[in-house]
Protein backbone atom coordinates (compact mmCIF):
# COMPACT_ATOMS: atom_id res chain seq x y z
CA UNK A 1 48.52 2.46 -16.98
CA UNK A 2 45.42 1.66 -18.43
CA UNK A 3 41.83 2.40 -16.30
CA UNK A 4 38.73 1.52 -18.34
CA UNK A 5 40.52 1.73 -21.68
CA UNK A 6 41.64 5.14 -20.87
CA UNK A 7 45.61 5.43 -21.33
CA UNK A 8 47.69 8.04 -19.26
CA UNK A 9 47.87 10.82 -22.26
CA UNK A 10 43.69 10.32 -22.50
CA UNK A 11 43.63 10.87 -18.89
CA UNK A 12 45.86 14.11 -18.85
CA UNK A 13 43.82 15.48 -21.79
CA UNK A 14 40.60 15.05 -19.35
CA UNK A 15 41.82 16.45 -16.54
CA UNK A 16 42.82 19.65 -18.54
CA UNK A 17 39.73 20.17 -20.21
CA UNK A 18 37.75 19.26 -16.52
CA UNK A 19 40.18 22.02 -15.30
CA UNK A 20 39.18 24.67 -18.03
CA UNK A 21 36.07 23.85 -17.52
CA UNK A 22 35.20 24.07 -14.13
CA UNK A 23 38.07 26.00 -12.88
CA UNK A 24 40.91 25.66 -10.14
CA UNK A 25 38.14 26.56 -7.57
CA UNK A 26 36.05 23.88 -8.37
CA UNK A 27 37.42 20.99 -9.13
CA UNK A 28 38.52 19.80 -6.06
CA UNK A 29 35.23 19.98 -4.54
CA UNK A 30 33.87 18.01 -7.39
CA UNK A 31 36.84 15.48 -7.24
CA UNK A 32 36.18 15.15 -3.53
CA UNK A 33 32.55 14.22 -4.35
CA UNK A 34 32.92 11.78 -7.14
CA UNK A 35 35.34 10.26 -4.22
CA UNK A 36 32.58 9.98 -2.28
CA UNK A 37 29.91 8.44 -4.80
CA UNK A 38 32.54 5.72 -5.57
CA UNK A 39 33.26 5.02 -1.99
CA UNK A 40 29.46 4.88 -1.49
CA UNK A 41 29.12 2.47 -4.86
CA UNK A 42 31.62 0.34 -3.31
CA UNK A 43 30.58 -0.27 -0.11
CA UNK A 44 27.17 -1.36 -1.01
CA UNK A 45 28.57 -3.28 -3.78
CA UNK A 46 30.63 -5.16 -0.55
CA UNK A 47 27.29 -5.13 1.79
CA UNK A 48 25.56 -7.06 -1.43
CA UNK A 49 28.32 -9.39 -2.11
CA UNK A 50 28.57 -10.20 2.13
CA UNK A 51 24.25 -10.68 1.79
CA UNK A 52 24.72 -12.79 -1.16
CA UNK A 53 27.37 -15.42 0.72
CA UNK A 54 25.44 -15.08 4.01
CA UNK A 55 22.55 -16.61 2.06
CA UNK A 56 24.09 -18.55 -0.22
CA UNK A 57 25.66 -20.63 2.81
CA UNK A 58 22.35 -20.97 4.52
CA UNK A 59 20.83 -22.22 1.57
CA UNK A 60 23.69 -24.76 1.26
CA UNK A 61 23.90 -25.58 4.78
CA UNK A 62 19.96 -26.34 4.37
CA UNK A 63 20.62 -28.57 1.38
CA UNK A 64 23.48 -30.48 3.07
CA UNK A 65 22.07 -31.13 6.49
CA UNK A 66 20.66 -34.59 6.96
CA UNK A 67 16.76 -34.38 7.65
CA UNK A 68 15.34 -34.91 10.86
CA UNK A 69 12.45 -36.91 10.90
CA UNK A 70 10.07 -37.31 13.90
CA UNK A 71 6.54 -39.20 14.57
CA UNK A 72 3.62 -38.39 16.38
CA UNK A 73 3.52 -39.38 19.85
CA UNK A 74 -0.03 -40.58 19.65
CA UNK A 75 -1.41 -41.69 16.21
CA UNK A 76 -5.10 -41.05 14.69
CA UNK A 77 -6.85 -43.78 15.39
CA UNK A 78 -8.46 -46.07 12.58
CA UNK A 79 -11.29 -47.63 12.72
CA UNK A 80 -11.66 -51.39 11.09
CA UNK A 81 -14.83 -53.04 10.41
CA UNK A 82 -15.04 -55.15 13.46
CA UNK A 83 -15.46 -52.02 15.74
CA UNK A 84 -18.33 -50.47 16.25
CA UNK A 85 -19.18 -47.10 15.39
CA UNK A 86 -18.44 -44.32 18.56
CA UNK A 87 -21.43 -43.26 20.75
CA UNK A 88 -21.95 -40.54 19.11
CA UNK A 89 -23.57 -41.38 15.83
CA UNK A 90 -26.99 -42.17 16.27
CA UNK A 91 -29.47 -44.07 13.88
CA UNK A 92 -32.73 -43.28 13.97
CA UNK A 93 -34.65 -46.36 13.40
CA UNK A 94 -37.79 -44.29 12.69
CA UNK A 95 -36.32 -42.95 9.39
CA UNK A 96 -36.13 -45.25 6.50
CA UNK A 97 -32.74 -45.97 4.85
CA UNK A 98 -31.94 -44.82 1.14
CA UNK A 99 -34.08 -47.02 -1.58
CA UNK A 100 -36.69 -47.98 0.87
CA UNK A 101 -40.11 -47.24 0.38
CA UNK A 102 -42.87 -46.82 2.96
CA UNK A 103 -46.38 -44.44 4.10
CA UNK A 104 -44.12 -42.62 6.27
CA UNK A 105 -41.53 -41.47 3.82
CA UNK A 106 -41.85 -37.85 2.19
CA UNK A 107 -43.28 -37.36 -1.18
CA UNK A 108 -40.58 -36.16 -3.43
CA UNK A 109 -41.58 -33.14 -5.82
CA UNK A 110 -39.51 -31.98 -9.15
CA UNK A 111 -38.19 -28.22 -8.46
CA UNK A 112 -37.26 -26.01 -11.23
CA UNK A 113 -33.58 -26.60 -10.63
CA UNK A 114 -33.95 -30.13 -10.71
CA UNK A 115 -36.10 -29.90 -13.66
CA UNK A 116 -33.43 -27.40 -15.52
CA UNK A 117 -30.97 -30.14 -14.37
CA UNK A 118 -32.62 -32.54 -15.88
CA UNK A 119 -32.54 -34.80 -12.93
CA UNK A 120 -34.75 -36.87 -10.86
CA UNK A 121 -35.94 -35.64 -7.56
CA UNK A 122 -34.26 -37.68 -4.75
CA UNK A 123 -36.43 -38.23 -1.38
CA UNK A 124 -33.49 -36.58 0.07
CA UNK A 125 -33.95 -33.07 -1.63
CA UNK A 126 -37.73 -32.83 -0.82
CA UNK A 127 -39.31 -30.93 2.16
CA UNK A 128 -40.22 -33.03 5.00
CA UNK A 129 -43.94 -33.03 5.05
């Protein structure tokens, strides 16, 4: 009989000396206990393994199960250049388009952070007048 390299005469020698030590009063009660803490130990070490499986098969049954692929009942809508643009954009013909030039177009001023920038005012950046 061997138990974690221990032979039987290493085990006997053990028990004696726990018996000296702690005396025929004793020792049971701290036998039954270290019964205890091992039964403890070894049914959460059973809990863990049963956890373990329980996800190790989900996991696998995720991986193995075909995908399931659906579409979308109704699909965005894309415009293409023959279609006009919806009713809700509006174009204000008063306002002239980028590049173009005119009395009625704001003055564009350099700001400090434009100047720091090191860029060109746009018409776009400057307060309407």
């Amino acid at each position: 009989m061997n138990v974690f390299g221990i032979g039987l005469p290493e085990m006997a020698v053990i028990l004696v000396l726990a018996l000296l030590v702690f005396g025929p009063k004793k020792l049971p009660e701290i036998g039954r206990s270290l019964g205890k803490a091992i039964k403890g130990f070894q049914d959460a070490s059973k809990e863990f393994e049963e956890e373990f499986k329980k996800e190790a098969q989900q996991i696998e049954k995720a991986v193995t199960s075909p995908m399931k692929a659906t579409l979308d009942p109704e699909p965005a809508k894309v415009l293409s250049p023959q279609e006009s643009a919806p009713a809700e954009i509006v174009v204000d013909p008063s306002t002239p388009a980028a590049g173009e030039s005119g009395e009625g177009s704001p003055t564009s001023e350099a700001t400090p952070e434009t100047e720091a920038a090191g860029e060109s005012p746009s018409p776009e950046a400057a307060p309407p007048a």
